[in-house]
C-alpha atoms as a PDB file:
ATOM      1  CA  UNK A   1      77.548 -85.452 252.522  1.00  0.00           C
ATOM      2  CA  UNK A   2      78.690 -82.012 252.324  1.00  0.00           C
ATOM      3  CA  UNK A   3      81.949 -81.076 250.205  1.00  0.00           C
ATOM      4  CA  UNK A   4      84.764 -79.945 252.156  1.00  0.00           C
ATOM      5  CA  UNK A   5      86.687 -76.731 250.792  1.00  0.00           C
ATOM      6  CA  UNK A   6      90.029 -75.987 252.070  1.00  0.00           C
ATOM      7  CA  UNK A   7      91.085 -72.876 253.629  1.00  0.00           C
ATOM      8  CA  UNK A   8      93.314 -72.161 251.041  1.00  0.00           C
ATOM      9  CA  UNK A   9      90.974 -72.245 248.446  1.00  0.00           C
ATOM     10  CA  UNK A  10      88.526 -70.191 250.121  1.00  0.00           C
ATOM     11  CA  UNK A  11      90.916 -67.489 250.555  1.00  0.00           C
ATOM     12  CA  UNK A  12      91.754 -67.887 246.742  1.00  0.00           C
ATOM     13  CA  UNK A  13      88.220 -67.394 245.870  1.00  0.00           C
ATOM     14  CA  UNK A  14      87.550 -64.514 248.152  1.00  0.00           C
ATOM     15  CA  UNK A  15      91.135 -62.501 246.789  1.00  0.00           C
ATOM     16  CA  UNK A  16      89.619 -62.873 243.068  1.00  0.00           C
ATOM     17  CA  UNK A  17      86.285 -61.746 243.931  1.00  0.00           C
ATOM     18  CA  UNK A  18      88.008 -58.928 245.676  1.00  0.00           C
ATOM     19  CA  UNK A  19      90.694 -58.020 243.013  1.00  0.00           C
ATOM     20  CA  UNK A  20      87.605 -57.710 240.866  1.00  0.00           C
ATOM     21  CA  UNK A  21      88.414 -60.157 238.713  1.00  0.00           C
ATOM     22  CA  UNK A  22      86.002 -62.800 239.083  1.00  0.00           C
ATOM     23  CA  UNK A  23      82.277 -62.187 240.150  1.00  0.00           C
ATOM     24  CA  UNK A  24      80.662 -64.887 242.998  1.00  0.00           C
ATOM     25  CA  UNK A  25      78.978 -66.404 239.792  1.00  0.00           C
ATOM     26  CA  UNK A  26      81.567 -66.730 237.807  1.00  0.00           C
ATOM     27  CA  UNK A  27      83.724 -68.217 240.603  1.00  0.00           C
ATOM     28  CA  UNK A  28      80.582 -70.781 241.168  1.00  0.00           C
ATOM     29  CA  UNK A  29      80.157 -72.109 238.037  1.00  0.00           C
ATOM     30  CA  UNK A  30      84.004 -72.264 236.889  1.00  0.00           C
ATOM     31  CA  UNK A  31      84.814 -74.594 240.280  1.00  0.00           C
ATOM     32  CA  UNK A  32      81.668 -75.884 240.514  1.00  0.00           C
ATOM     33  CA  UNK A  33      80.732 -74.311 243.634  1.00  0.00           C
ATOM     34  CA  UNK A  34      77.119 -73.656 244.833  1.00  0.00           C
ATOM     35  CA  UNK A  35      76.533 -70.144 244.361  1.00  0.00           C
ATOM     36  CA  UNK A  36      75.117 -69.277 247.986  1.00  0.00           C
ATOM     37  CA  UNK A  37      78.793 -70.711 249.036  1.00  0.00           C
ATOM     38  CA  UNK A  38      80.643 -68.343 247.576  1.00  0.00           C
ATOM     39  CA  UNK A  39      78.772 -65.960 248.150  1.00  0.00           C
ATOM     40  CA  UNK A  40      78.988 -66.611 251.949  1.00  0.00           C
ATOM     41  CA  UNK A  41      83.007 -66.831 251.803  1.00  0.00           C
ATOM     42  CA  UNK A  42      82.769 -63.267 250.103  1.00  0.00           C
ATOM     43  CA  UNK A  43      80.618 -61.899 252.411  1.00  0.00           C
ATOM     44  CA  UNK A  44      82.596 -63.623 255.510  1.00  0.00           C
ATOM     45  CA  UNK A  45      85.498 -62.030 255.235  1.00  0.00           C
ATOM     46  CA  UNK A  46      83.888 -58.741 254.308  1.00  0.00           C
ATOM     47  CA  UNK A  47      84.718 -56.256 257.535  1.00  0.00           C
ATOM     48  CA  UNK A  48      81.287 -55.109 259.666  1.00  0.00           C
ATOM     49  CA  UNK A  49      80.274 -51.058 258.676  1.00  0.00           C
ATOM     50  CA  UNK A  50      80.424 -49.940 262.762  1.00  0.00           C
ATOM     51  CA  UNK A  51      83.205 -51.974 263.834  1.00  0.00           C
ATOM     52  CA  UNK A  52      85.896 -52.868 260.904  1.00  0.00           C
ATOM     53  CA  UNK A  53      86.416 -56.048 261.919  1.00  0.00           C
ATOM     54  CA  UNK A  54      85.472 -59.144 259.814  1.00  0.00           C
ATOM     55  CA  UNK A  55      82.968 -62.337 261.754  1.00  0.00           C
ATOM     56  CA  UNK A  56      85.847 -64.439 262.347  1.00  0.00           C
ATOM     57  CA  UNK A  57      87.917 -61.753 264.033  1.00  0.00           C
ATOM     58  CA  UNK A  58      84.997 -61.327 265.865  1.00  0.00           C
ATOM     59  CA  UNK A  59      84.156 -65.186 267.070  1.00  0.00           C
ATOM     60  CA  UNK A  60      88.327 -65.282 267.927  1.00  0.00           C
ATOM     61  CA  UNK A  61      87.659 -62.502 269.961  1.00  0.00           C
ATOM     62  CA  UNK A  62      84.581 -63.794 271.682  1.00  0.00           C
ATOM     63  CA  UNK A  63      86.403 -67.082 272.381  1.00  0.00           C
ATOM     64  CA  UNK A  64      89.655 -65.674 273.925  1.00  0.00           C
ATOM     65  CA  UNK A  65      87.190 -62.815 275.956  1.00  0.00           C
ATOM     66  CA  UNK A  66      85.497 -66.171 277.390  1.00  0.00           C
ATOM     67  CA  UNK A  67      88.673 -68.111 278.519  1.00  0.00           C
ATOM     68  CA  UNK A  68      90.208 -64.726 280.136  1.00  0.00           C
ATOM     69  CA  UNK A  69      86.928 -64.761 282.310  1.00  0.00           C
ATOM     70  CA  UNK A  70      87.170 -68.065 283.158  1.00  0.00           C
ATOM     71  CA  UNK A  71      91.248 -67.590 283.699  1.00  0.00           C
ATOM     72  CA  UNK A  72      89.989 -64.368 286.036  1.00  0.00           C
ATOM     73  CA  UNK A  73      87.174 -66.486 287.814  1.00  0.00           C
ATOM     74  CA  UNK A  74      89.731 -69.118 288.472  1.00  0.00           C
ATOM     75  CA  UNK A  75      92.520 -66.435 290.226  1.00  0.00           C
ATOM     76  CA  UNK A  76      89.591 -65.065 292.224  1.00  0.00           C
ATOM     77  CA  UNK A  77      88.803 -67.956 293.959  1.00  0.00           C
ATOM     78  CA  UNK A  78      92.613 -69.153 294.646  1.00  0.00           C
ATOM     79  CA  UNK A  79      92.861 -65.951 295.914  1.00  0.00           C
ATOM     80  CA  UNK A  80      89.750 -66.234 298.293  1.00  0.00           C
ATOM     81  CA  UNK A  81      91.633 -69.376 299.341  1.00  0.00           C
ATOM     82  CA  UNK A  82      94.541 -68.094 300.012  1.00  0.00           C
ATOM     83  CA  UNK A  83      93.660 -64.583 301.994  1.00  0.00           C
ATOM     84  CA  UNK A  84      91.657 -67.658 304.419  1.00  0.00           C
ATOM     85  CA  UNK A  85      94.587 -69.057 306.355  1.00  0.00           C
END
């Protein structure tokens, strides 16, 4: 079963690799972390070259961008119903 990290700790991880102070090996073997796992928290919050926005800002964005279509869809067709009678 995979290990669980919190959030927290993640983000604790990621600010020392950023500050410079610990590199994604070091961080691995002194928490006994697998090295690709780190690796992937450090490059997940890492912001894209074209856009400047990290992945999860990104998948937020996607999500919310979904649920205002289906929000619009929905007021389309109660208006349809509406402009009927």
């Amino acid at each position: 079963m995979p290990k669980r990290y919190t959030d927290e700790f993640k983000m604790n991880s990621v600010e020392l690799h950023k500050a410079g102070l610990k590199t994604p090996k070091q961080l691995s073997q002194e928490y006994g972390i697998g090295y690709s796992t780190v690796l992937k928290w450090c490059q997940d919050k890492k912001p894209a070259k074209s856009t400047g926005i990290t992945p999860d800002d990104y998948k937020a964005q996607a999500k919310k961008m979904k649920q205002l279509e289906e929000e619009n869809k929905i007021l389309k067709k109660a208006l349809s119903l509406l402009t009927r009678k």
